[in-house]
Protein backbone atom coordinates (compact mmCIF):
# COMPACT_ATOMS: atom_id res chain seq x y z
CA UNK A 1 37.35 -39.35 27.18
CA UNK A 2 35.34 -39.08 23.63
CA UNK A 3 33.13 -36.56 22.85
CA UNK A 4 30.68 -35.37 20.26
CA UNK A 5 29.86 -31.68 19.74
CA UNK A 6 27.41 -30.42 17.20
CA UNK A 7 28.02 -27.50 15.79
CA UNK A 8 25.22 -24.62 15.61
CA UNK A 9 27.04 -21.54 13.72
CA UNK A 10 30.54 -21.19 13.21
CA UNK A 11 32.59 -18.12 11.96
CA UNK A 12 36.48 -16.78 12.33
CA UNK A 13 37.97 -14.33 14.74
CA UNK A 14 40.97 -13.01 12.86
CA UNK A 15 43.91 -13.93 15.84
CA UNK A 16 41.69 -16.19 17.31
CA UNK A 17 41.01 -18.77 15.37
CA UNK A 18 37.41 -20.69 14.65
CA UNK A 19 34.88 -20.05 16.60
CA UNK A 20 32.03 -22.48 17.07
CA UNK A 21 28.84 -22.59 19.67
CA UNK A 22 26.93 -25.56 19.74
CA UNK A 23 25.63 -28.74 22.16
CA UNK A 24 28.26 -31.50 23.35
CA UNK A 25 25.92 -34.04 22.50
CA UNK A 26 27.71 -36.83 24.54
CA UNK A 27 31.11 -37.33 26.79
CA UNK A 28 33.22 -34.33 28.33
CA UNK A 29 35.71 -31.54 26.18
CA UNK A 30 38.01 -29.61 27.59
CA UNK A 31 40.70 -27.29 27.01
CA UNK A 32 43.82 -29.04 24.43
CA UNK A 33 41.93 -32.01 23.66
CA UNK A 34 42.30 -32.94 20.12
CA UNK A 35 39.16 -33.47 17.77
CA UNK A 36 38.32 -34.15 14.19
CA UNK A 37 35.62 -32.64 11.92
CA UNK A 38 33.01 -34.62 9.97
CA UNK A 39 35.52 -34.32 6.68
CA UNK A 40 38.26 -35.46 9.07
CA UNK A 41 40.11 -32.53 9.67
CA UNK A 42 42.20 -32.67 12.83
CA UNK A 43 41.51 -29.33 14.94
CA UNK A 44 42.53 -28.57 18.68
CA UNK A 45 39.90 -26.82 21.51
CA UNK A 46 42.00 -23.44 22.66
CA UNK A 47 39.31 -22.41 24.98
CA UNK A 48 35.88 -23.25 26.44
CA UNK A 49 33.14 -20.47 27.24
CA UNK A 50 29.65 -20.66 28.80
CA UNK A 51 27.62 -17.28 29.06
CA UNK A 52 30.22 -15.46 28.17
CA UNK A 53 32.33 -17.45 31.13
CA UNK A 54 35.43 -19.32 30.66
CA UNK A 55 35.37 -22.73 31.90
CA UNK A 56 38.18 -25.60 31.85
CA UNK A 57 35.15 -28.53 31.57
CA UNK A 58 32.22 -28.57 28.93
CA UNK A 59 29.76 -31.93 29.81
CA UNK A 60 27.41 -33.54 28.37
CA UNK A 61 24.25 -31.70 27.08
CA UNK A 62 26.13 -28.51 27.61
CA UNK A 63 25.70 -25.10 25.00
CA UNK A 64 29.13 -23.96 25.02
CA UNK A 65 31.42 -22.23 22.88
CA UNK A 66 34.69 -23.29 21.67
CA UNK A 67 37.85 -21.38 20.12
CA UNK A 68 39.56 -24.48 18.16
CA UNK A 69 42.80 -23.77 16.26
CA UNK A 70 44.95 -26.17 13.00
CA UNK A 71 41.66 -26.15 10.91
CA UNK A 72 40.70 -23.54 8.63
CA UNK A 73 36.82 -21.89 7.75
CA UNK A 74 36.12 -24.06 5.15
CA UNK A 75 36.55 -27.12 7.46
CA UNK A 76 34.06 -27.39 9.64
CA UNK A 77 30.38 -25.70 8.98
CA UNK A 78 26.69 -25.37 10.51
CA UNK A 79 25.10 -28.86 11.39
CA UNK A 80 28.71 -30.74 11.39
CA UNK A 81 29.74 -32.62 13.98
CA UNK A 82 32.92 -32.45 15.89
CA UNK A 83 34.40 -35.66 17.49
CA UNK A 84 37.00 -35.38 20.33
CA UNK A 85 38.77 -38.38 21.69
């Protein structure tokens, strides 16, 4: 399963991790699967929300948000995009 998510904004929970909302442009993400940022940082998805609900699944042409963890705020920003095997 590969993926690509562009990112829209992007900022840090302190606890949480990064926080990102965007589109998934193409394939499927969900929960664990392992990514890497357009400067090829490696990052990990922690959790998936839609409106506000948490959901195991993000698809294709989806506006979603994702908690992703192992990358720091610096690493991924505005207009980047995320690729997920």
């Amino acid at each position: 399963m590969s993926a690509e998510f562009l990112v829209n904004t992007c900022f840090v929970i302190s606890g949480l991790g990064i926080i990102v909302s965007g589109e998934v442009r193409s394939g499927e993400i969900a929960e664990g699967v392992v990514g890497r940022t357009t400067n090829n940082k490696r990052c990990t998805v922690v959790k998936i929300e839609q409106d506000g609900d948490r959901i195991p699944l993000a698809h294709a042409k989806s506006k979603v948000t994702l908690t992703l963890k192992h990358i720091g705020k610096n690493d991924v920003r505005s207009w980047d995009t995320v690729y997920f095997d």
